[in-house]
PDB file of N, CA and C in Angstrom:
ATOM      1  N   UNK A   1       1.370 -54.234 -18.551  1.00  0.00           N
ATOM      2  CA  UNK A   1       0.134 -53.885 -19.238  1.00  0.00           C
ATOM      3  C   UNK A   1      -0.114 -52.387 -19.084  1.00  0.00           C
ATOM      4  N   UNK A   2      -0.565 -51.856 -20.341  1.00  0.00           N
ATOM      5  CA  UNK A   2      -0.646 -50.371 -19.874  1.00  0.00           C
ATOM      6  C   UNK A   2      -1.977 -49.774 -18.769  1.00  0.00           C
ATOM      7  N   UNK A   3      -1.338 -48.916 -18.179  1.00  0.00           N
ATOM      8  CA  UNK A   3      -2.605 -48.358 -17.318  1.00  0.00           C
ATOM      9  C   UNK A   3      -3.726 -47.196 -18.156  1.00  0.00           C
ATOM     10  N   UNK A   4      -4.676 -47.086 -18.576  1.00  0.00           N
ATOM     11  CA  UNK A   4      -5.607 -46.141 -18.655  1.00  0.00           C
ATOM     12  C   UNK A   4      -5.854 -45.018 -17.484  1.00  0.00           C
ATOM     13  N   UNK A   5      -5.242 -43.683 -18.079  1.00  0.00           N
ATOM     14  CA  UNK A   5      -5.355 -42.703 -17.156  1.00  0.00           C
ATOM     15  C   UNK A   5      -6.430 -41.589 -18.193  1.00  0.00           C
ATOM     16  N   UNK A   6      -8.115 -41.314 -17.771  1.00  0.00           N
ATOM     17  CA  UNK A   6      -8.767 -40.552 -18.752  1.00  0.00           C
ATOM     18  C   UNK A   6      -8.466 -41.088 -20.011  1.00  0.00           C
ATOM     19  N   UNK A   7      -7.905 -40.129 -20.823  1.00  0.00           N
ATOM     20  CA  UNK A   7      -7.776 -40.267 -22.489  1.00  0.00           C
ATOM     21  C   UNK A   7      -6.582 -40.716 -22.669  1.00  0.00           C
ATOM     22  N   UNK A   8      -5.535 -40.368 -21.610  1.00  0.00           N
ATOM     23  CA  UNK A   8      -3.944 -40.737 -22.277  1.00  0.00           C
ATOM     24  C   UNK A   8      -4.324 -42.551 -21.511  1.00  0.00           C
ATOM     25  N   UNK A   9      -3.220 -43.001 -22.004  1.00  0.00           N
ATOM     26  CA  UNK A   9      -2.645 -44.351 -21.887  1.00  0.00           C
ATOM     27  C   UNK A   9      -1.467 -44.629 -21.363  1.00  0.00           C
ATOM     28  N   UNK A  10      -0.822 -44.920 -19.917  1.00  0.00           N
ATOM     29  CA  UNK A  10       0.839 -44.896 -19.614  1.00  0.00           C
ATOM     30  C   UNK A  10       0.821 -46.343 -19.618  1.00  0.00           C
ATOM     31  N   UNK A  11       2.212 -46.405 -19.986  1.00  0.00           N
ATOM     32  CA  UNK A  11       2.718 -47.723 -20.493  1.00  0.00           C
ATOM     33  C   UNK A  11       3.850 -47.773 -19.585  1.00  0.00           C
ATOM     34  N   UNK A  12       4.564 -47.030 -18.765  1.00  0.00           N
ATOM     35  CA  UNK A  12       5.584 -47.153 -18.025  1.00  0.00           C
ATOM     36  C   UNK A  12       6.915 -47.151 -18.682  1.00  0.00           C
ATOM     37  N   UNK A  13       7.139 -46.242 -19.957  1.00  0.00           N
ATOM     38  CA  UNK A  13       7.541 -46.482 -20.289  1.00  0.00           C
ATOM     39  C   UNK A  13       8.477 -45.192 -19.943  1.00  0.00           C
ATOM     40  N   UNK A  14       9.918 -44.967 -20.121  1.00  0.00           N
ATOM     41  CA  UNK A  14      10.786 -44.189 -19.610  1.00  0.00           C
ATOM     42  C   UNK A  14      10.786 -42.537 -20.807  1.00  0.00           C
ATOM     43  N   UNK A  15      10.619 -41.630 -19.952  1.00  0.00           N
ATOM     44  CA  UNK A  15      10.127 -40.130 -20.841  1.00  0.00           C
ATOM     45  C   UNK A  15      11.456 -39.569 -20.534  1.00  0.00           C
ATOM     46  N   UNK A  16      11.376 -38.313 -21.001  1.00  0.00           N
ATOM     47  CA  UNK A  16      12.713 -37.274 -20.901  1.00  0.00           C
ATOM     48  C   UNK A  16      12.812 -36.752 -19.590  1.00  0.00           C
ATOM     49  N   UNK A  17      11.390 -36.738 -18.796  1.00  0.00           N
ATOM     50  CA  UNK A  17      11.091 -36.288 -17.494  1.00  0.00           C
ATOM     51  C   UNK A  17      12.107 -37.237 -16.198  1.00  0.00           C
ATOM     52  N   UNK A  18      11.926 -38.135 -16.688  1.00  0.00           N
ATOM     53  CA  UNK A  18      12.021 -39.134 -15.905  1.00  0.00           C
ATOM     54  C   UNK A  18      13.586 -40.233 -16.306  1.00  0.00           C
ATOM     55  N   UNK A  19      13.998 -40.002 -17.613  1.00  0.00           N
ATOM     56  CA  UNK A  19      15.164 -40.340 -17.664  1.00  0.00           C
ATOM     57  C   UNK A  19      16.976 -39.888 -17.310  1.00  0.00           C
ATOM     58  N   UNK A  20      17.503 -40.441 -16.921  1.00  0.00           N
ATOM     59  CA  UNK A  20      18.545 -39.895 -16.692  1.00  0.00           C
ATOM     60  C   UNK A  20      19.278 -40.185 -17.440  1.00  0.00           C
ATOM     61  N   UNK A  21      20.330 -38.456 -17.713  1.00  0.00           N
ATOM     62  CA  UNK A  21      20.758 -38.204 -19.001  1.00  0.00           C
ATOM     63  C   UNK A  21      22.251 -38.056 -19.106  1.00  0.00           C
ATOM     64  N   UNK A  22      23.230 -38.486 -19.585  1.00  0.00           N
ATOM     65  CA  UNK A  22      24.627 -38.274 -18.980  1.00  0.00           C
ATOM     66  C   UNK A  22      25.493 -37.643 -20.110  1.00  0.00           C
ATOM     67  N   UNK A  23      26.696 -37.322 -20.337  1.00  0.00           N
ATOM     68  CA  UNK A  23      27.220 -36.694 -21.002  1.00  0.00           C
ATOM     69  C   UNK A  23      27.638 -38.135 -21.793  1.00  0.00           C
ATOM     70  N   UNK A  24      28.472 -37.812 -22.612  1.00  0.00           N
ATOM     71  CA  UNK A  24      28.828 -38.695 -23.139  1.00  0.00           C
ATOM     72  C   UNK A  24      30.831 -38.510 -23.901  1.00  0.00           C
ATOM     73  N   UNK A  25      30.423 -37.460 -24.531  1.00  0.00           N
ATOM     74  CA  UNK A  25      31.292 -36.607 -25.115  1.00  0.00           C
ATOM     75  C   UNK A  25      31.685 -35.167 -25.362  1.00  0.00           C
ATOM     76  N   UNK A  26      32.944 -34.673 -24.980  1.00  0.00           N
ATOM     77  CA  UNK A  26      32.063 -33.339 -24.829  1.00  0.00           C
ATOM     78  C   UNK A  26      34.297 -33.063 -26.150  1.00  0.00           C
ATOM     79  N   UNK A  27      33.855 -31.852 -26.816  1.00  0.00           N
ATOM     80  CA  UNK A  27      35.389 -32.088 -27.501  1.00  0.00           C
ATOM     81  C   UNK A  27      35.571 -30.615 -27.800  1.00  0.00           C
ATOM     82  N   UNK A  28      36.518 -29.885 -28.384  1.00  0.00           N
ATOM     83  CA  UNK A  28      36.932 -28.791 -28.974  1.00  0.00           C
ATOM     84  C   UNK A  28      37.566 -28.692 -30.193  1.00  0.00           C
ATOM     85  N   UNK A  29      37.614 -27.707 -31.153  1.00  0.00           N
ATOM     86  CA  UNK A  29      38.005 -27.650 -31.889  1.00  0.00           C
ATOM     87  C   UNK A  29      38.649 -26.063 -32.128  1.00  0.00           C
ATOM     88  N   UNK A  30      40.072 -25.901 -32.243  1.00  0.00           N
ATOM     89  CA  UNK A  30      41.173 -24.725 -32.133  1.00  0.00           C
ATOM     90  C   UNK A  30      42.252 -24.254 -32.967  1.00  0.00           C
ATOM     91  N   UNK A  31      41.744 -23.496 -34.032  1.00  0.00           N
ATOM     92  CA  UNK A  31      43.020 -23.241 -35.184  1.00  0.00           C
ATOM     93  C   UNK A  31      43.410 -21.776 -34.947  1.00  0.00           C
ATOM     94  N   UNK A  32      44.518 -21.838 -34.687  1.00  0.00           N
ATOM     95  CA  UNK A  32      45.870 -20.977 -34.136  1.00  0.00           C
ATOM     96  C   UNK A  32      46.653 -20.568 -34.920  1.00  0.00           C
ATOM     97  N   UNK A  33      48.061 -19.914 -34.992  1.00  0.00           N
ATOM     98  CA  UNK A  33      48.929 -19.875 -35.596  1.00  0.00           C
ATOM     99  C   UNK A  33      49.817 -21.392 -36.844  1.00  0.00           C
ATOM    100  N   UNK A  34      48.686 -21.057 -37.516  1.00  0.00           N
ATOM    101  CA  UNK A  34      48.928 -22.620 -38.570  1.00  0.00           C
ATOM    102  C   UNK A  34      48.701 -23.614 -37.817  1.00  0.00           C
ATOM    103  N   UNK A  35      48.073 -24.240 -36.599  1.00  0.00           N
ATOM    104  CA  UNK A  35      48.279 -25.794 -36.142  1.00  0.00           C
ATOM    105  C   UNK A  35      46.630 -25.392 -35.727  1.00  0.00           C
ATOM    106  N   UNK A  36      46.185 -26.793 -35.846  1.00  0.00           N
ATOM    107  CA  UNK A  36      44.799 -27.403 -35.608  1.00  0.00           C
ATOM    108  C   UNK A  36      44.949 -27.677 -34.168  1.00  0.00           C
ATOM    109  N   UNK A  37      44.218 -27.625 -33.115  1.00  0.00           N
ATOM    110  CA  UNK A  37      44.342 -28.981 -31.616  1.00  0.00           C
ATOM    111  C   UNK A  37      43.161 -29.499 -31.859  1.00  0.00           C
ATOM    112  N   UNK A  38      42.885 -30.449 -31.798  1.00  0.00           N
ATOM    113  CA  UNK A  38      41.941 -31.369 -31.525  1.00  0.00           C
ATOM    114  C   UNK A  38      41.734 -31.814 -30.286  1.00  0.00           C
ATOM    115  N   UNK A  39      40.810 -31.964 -29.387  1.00  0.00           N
ATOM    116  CA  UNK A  39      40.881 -32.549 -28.498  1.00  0.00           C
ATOM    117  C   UNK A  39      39.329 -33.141 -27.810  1.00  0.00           C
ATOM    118  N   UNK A  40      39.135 -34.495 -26.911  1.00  0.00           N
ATOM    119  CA  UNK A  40      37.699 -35.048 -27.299  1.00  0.00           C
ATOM    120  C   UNK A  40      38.555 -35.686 -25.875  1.00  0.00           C
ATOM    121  N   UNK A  41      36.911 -35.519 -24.768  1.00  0.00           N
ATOM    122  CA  UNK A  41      37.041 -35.997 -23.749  1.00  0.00           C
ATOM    123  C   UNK A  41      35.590 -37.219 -23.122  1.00  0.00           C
ATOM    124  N   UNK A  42      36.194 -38.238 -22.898  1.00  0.00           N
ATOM    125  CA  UNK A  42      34.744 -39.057 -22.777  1.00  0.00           C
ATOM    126  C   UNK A  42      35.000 -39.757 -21.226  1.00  0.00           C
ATOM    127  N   UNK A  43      34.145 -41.044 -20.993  1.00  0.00           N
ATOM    128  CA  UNK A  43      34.519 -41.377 -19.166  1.00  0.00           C
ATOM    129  C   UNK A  43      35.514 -42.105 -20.032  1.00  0.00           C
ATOM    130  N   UNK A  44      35.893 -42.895 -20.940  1.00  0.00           N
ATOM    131  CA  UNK A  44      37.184 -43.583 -20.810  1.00  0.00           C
ATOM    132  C   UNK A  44      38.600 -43.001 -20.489  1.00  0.00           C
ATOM    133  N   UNK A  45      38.341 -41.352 -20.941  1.00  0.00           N
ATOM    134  CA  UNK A  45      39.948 -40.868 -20.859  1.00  0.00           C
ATOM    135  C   UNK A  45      39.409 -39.231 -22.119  1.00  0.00           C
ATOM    136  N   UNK A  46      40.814 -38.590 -21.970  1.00  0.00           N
ATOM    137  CA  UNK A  46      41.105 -37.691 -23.194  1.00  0.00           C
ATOM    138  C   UNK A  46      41.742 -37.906 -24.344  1.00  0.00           C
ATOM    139  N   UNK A  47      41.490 -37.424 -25.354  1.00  0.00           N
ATOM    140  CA  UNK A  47      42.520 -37.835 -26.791  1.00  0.00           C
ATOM    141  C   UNK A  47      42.744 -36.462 -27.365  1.00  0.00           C
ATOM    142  N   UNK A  48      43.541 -36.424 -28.019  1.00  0.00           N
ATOM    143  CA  UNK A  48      43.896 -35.053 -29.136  1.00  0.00           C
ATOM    144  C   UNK A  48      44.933 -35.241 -30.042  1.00  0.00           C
ATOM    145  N   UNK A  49      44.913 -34.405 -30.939  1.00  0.00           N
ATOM    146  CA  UNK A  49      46.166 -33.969 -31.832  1.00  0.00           C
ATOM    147  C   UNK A  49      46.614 -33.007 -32.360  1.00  0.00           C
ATOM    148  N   UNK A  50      47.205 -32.374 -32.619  1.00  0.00           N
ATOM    149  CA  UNK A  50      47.751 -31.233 -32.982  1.00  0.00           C
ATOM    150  C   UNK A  50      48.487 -31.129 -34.268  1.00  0.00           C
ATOM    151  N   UNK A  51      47.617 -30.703 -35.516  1.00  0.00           N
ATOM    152  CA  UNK A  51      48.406 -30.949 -36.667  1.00  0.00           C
ATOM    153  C   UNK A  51      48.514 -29.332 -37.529  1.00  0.00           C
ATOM    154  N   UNK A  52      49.494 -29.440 -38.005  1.00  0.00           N
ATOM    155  CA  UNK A  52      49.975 -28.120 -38.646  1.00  0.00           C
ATOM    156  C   UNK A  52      48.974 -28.214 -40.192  1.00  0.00           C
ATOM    157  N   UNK A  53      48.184 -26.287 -40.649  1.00  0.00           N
ATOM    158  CA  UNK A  53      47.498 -26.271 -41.016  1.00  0.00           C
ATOM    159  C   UNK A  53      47.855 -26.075 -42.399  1.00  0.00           C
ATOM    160  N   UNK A  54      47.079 -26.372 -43.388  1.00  0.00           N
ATOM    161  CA  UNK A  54      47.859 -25.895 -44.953  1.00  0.00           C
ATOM    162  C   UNK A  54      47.468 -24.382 -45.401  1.00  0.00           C
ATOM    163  N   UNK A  55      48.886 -23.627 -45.890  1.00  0.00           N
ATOM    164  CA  UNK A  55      48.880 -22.795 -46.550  1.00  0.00           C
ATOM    165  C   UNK A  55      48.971 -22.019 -45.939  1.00  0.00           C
ATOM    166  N   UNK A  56      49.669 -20.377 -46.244  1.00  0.00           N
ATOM    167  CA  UNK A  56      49.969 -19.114 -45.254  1.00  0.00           C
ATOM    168  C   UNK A  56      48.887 -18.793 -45.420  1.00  0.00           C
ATOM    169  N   UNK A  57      48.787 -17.466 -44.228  1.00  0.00           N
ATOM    170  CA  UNK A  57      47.376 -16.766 -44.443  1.00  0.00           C
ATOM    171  C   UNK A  57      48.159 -15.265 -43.983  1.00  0.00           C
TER     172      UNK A  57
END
């Protein structure tokens, strides 16, 4: 049931103050000599790829 504090109203309900906040995903993105890397790191593990880019420059 919510509590009456003055004018506000708390409900107990979970704020930004008070929540805990975790990463989730964090990744890069890298174009080089014609090739792309991709790469994306989360708690399961890392992934990437590396693919060659179109067209000379």
């Amino acid at each position: 049931m919510p509590q009456r504090i003055g004018k506000a109203i708390r409900c107990g309900c979970p704020t930004a103050s008070t929540t805990a906040r975790r990463l989730i995903a964090v990744g890069t993105i890298t174009r080089r000599d014609g090739r792309t890397t991709t790469v994306r790191a989360t708690e399961a593990g890392v992934t990437g790829t590396i693919t060659k880019t179109g067209g000379a420059r």
